[in-house]
PDB file of N, CA and C in Angstrom:
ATOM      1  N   UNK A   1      14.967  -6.251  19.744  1.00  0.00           N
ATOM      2  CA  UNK A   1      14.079  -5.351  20.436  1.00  0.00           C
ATOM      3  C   UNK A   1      14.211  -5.552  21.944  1.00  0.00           C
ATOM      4  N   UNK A   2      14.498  -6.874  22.482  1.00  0.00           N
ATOM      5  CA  UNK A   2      14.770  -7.155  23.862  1.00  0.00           C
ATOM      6  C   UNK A   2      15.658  -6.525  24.230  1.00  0.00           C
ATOM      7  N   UNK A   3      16.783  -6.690  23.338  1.00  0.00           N
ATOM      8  CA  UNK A   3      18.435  -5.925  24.016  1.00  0.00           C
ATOM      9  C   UNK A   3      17.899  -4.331  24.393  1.00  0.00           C
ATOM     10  N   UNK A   4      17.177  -3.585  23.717  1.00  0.00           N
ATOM     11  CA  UNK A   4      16.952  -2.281  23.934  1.00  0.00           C
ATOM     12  C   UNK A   4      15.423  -1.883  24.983  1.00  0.00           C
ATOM     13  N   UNK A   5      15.227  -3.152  25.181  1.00  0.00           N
ATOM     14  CA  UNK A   5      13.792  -3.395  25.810  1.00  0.00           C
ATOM     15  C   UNK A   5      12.983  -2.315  25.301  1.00  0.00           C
ATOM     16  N   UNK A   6      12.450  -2.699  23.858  1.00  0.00           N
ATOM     17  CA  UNK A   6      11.201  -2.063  23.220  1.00  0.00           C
ATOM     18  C   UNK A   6      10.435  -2.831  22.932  1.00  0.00           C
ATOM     19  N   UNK A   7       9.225  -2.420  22.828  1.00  0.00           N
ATOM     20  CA  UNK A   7       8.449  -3.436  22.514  1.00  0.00           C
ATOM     21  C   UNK A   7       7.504  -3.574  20.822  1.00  0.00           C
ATOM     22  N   UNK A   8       7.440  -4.242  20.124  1.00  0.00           N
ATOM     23  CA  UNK A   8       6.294  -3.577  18.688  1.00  0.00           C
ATOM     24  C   UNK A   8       5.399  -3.176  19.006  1.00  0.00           C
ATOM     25  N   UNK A   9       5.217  -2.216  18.419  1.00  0.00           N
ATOM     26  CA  UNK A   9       3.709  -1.145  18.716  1.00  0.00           C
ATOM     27  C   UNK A   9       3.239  -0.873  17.727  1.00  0.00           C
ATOM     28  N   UNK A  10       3.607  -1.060  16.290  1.00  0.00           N
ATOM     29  CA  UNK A  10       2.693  -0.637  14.877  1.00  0.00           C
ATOM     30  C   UNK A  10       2.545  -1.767  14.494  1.00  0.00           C
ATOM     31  N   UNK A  11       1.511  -1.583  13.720  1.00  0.00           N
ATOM     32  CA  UNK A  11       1.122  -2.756  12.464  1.00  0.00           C
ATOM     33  C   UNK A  11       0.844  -1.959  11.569  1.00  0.00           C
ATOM     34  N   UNK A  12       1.528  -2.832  10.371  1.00  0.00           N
ATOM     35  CA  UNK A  12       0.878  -1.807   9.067  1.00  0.00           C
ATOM     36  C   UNK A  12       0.223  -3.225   8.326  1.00  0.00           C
ATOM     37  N   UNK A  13      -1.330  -3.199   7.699  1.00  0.00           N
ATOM     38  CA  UNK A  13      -1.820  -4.325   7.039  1.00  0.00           C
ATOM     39  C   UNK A  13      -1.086  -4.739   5.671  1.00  0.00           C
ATOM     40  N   UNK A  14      -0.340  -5.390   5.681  1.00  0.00           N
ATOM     41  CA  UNK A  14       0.408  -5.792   4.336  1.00  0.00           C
ATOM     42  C   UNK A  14      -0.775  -5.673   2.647  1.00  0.00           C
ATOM     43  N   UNK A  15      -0.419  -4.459   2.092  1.00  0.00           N
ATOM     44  CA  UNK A  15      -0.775  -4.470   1.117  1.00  0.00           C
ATOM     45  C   UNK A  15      -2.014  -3.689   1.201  1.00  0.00           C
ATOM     46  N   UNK A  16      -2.255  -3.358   2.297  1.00  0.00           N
ATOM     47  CA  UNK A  16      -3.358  -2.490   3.033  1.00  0.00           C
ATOM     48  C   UNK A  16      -4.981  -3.387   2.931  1.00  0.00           C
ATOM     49  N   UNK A  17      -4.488  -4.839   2.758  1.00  0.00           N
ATOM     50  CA  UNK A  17      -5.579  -5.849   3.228  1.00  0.00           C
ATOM     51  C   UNK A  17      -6.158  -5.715   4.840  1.00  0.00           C
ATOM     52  N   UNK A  18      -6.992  -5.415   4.824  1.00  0.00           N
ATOM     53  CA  UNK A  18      -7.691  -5.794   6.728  1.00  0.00           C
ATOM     54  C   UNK A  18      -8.322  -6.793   6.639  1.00  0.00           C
ATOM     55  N   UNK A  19      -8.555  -8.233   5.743  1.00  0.00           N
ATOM     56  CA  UNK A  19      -9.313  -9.362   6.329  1.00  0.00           C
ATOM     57  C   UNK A  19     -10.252  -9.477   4.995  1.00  0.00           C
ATOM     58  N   UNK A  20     -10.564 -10.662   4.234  1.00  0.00           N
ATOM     59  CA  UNK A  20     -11.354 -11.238   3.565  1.00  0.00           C
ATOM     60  C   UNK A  20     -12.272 -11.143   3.786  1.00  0.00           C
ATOM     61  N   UNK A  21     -13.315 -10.659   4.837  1.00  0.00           N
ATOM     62  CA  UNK A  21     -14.628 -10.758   5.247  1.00  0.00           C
ATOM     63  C   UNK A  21     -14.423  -9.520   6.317  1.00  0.00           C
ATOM     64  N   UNK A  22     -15.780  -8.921   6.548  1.00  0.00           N
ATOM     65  CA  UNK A  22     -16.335  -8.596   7.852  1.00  0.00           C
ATOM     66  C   UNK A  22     -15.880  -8.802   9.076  1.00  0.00           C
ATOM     67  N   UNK A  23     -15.845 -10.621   9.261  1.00  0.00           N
ATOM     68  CA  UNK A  23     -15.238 -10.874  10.345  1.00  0.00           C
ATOM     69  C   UNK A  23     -13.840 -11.479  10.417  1.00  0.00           C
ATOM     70  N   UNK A  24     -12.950 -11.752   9.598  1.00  0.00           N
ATOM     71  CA  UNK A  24     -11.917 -11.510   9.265  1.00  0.00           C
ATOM     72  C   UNK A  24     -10.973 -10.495  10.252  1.00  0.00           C
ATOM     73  N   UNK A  25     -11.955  -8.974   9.269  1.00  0.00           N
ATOM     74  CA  UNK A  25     -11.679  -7.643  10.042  1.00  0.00           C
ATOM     75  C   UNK A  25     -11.583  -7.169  11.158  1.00  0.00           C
ATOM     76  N   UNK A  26     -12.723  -7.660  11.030  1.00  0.00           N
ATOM     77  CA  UNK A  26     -12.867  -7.593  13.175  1.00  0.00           C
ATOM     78  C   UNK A  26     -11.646  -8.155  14.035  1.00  0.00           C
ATOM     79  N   UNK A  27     -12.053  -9.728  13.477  1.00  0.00           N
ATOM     80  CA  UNK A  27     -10.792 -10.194  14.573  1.00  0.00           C
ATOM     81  C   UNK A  27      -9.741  -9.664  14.551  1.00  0.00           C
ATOM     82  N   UNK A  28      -8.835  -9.539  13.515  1.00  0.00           N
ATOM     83  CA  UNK A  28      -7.590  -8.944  13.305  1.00  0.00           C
ATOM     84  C   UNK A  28      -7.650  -7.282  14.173  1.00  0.00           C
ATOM     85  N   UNK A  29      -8.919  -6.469  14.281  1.00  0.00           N
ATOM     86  CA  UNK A  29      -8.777  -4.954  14.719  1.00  0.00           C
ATOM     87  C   UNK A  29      -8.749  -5.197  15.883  1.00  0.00           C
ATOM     88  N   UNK A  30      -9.573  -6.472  16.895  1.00  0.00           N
ATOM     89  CA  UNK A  30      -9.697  -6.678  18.047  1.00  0.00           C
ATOM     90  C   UNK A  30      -7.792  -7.456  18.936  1.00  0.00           C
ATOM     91  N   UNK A  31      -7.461  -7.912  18.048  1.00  0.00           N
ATOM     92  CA  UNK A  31      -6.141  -8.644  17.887  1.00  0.00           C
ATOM     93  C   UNK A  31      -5.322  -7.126  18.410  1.00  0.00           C
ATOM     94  N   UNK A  32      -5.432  -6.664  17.269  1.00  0.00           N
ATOM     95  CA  UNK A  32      -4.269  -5.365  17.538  1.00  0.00           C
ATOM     96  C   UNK A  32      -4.186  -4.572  18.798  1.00  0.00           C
ATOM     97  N   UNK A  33      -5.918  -4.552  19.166  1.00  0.00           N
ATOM     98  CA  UNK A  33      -6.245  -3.806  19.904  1.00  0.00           C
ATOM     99  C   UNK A  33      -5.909  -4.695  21.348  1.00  0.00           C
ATOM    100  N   UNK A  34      -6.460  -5.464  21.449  1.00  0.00           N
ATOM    101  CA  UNK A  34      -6.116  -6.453  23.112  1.00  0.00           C
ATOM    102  C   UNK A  34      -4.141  -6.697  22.861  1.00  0.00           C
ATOM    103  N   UNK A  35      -3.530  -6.420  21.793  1.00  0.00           N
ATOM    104  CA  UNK A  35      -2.443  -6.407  22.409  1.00  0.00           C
ATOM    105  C   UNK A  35      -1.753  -5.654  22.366  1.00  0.00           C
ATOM    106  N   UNK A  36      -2.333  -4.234  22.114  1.00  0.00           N
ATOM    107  CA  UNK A  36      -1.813  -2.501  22.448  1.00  0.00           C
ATOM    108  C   UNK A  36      -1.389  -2.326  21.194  1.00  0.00           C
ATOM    109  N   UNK A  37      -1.409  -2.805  20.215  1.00  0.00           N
ATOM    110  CA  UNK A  37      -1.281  -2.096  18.518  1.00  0.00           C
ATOM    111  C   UNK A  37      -1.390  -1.180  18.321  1.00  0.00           C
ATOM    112  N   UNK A  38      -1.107  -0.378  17.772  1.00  0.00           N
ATOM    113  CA  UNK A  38      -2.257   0.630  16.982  1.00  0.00           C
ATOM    114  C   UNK A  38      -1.536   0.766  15.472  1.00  0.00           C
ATOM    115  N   UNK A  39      -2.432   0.650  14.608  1.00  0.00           N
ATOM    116  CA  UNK A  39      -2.487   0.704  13.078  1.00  0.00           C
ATOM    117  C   UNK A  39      -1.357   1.666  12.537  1.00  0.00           C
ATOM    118  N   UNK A  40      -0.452   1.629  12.007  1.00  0.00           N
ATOM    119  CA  UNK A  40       0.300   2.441  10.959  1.00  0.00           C
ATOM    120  C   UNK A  40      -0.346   2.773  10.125  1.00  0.00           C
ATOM    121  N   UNK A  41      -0.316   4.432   9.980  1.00  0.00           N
ATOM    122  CA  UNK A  41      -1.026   5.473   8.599  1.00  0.00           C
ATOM    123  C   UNK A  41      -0.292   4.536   7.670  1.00  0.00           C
ATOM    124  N   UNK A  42      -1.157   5.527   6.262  1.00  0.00           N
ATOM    125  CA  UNK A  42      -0.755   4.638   4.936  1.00  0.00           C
ATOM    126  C   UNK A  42       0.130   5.703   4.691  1.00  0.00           C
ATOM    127  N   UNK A  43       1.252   5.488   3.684  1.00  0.00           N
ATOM    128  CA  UNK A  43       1.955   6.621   3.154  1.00  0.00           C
ATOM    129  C   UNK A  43       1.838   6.301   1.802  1.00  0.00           C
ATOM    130  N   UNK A  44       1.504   4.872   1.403  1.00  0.00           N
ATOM    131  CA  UNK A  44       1.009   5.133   0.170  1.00  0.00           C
ATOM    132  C   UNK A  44       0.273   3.768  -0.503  1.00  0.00           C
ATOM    133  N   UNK A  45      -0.532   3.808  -1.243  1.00  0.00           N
ATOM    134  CA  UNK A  45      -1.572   2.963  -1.476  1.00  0.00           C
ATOM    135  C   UNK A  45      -0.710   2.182  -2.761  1.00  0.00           C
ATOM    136  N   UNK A  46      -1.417   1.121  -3.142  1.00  0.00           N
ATOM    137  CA  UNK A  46      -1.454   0.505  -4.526  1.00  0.00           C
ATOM    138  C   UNK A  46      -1.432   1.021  -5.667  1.00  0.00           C
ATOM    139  N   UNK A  47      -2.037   2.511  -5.653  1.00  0.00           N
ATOM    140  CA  UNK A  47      -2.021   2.955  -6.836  1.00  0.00           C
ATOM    141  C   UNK A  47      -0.254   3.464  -7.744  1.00  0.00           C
ATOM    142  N   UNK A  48       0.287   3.508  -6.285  1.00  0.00           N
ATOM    143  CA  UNK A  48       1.618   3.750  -7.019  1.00  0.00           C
ATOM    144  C   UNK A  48       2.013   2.435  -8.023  1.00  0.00           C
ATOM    145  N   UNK A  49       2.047   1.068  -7.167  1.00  0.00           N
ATOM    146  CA  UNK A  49       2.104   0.007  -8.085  1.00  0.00           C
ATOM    147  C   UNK A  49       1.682  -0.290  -9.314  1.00  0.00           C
ATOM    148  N   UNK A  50       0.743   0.352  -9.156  1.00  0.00           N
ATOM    149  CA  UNK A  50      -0.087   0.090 -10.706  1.00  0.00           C
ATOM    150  C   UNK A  50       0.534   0.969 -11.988  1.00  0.00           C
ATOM    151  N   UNK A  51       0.834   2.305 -11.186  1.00  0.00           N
ATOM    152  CA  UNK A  51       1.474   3.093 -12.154  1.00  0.00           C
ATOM    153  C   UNK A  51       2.790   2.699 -12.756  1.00  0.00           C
ATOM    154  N   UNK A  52       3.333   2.229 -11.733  1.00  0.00           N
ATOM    155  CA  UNK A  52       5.001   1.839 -11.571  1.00  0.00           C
ATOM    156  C   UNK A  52       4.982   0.481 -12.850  1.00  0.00           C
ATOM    157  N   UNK A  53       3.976  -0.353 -12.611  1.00  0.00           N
ATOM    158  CA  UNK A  53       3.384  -1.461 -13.589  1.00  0.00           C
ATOM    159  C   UNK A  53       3.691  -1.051 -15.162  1.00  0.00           C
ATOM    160  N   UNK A  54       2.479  -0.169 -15.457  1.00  0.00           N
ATOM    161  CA  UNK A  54       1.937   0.275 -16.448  1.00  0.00           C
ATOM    162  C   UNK A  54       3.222   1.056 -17.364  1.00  0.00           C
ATOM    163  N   UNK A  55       3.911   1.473 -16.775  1.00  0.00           N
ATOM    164  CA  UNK A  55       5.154   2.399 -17.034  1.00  0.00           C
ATOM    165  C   UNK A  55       5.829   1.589 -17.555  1.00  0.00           C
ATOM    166  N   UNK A  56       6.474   0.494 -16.447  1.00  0.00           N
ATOM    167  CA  UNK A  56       7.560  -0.717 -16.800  1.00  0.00           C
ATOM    168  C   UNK A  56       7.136  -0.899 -18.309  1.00  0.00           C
ATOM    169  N   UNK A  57       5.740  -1.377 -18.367  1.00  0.00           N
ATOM    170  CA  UNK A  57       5.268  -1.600 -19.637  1.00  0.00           C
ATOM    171  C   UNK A  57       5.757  -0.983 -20.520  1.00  0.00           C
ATOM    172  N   UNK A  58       5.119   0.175 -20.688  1.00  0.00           N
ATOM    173  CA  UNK A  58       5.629   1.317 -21.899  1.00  0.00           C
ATOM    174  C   UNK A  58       6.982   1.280 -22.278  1.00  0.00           C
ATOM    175  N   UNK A  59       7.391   1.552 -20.877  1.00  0.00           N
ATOM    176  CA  UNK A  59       8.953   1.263 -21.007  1.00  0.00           C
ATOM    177  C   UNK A  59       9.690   0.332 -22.289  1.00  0.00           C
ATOM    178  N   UNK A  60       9.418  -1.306 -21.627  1.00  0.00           N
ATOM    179  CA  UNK A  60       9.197  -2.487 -22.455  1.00  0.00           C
ATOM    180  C   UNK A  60       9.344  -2.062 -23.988  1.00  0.00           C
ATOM    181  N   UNK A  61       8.107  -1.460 -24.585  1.00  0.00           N
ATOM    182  CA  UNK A  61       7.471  -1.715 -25.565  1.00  0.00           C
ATOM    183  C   UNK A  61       8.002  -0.505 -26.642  1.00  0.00           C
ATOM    184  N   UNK A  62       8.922   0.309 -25.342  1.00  0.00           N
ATOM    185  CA  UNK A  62       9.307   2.098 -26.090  1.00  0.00           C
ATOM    186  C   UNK A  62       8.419   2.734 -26.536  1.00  0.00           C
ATOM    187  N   UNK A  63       6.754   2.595 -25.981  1.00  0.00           N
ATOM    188  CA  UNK A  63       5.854   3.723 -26.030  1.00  0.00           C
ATOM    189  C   UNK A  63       6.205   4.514 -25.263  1.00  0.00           C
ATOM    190  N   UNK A  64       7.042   5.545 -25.865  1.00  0.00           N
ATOM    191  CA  UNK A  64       7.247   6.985 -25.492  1.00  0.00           C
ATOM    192  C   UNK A  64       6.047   7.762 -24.810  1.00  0.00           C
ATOM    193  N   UNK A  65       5.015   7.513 -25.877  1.00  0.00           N
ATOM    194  CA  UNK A  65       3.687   8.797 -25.948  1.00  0.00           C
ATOM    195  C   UNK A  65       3.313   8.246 -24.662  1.00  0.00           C
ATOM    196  N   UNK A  66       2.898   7.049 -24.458  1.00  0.00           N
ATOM    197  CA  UNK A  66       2.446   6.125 -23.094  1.00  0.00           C
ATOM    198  C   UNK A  66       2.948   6.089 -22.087  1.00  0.00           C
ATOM    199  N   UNK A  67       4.413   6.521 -22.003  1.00  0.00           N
ATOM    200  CA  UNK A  67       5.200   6.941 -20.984  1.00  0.00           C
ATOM    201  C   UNK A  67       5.023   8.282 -20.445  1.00  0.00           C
ATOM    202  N   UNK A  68       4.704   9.082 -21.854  1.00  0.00           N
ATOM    203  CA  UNK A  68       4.369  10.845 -21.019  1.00  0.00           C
ATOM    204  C   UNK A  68       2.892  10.858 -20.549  1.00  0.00           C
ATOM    205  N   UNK A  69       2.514   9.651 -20.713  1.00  0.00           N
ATOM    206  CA  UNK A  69       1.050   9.866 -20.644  1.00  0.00           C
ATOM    207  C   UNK A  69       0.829   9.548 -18.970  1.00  0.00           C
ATOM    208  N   UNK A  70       1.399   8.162 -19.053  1.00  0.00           N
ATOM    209  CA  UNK A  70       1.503   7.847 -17.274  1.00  0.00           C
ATOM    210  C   UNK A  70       2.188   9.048 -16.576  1.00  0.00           C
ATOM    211  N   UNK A  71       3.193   9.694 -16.722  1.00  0.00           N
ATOM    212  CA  UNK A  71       4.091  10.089 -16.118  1.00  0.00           C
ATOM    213  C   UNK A  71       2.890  12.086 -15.671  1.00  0.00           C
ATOM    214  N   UNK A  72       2.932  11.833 -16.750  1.00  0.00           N
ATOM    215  CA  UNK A  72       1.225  13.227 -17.019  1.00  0.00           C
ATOM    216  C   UNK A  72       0.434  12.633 -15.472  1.00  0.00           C
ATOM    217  N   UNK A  73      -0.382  11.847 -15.687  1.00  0.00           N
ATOM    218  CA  UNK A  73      -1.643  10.733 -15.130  1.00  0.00           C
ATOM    219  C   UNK A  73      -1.121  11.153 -13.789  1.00  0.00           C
ATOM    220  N   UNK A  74      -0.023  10.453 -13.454  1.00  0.00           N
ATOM    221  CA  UNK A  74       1.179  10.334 -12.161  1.00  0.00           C
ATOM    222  C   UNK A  74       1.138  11.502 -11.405  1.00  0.00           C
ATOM    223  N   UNK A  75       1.461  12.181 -12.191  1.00  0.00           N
ATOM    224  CA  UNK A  75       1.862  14.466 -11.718  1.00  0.00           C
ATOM    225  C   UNK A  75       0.274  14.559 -11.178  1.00  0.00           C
ATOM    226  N   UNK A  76      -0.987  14.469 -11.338  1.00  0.00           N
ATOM    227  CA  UNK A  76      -2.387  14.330 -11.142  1.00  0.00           C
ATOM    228  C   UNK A  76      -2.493  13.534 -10.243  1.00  0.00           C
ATOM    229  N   UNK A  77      -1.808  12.572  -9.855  1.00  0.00           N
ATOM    230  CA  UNK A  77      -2.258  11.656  -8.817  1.00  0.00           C
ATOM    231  C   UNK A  77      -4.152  11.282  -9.236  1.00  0.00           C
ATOM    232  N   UNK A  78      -3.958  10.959 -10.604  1.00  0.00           N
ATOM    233  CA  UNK A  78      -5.417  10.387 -10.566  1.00  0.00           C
ATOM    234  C   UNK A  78      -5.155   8.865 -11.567  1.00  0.00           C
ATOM    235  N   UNK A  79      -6.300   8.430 -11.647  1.00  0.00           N
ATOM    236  CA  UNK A  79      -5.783   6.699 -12.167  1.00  0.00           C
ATOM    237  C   UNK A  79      -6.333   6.761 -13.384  1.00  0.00           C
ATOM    238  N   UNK A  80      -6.019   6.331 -14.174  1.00  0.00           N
ATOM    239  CA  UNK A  80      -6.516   6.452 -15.484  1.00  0.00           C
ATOM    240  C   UNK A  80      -6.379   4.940 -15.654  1.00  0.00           C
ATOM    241  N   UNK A  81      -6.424   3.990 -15.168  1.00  0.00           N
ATOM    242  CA  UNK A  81      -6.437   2.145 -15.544  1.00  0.00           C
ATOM    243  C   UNK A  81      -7.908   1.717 -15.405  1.00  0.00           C
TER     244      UNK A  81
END
């Protein structure tokens, strides 16, 4: 980043954790903020993981029906776990 003299300017919260507590949170938002951060949007949450999970499973086990079922669930973008 030196050779091109840029500097980091995003943070994205790993796993979309902001802090164990209240103040956790804080510090870390105040952190970003006193050193010109600013937060990276999400493009996508946990829930993909879970699906991606649940699937592997089926997969595993050659529940077919359980596979169209996630894959159904998935197309909805709603959680059925």
């Amino acid at each position: 980043m030196q050779k091109f003299k840029k500097q980091l300017k995003y943070f994205r919260h790993p796993y979309l954790h902001t802090g164990c507590d209240s103040l956790s949170h804080k510090n870390l938002e105040r952190f970003l903020k006193d050193n010109d951060y600013v937060s990276a949007p999400v493009t996508i949450d946990n829930g993909d993981y879970l699906f991606a999970k649940y699937y592997h499973n089926a997969l595993v086990a050659k529940d077919k029906i359980l596979m169209k079922e996630i894959e159904v669930e998935y197309g909805k973008k709603t959680f059925i776990f």
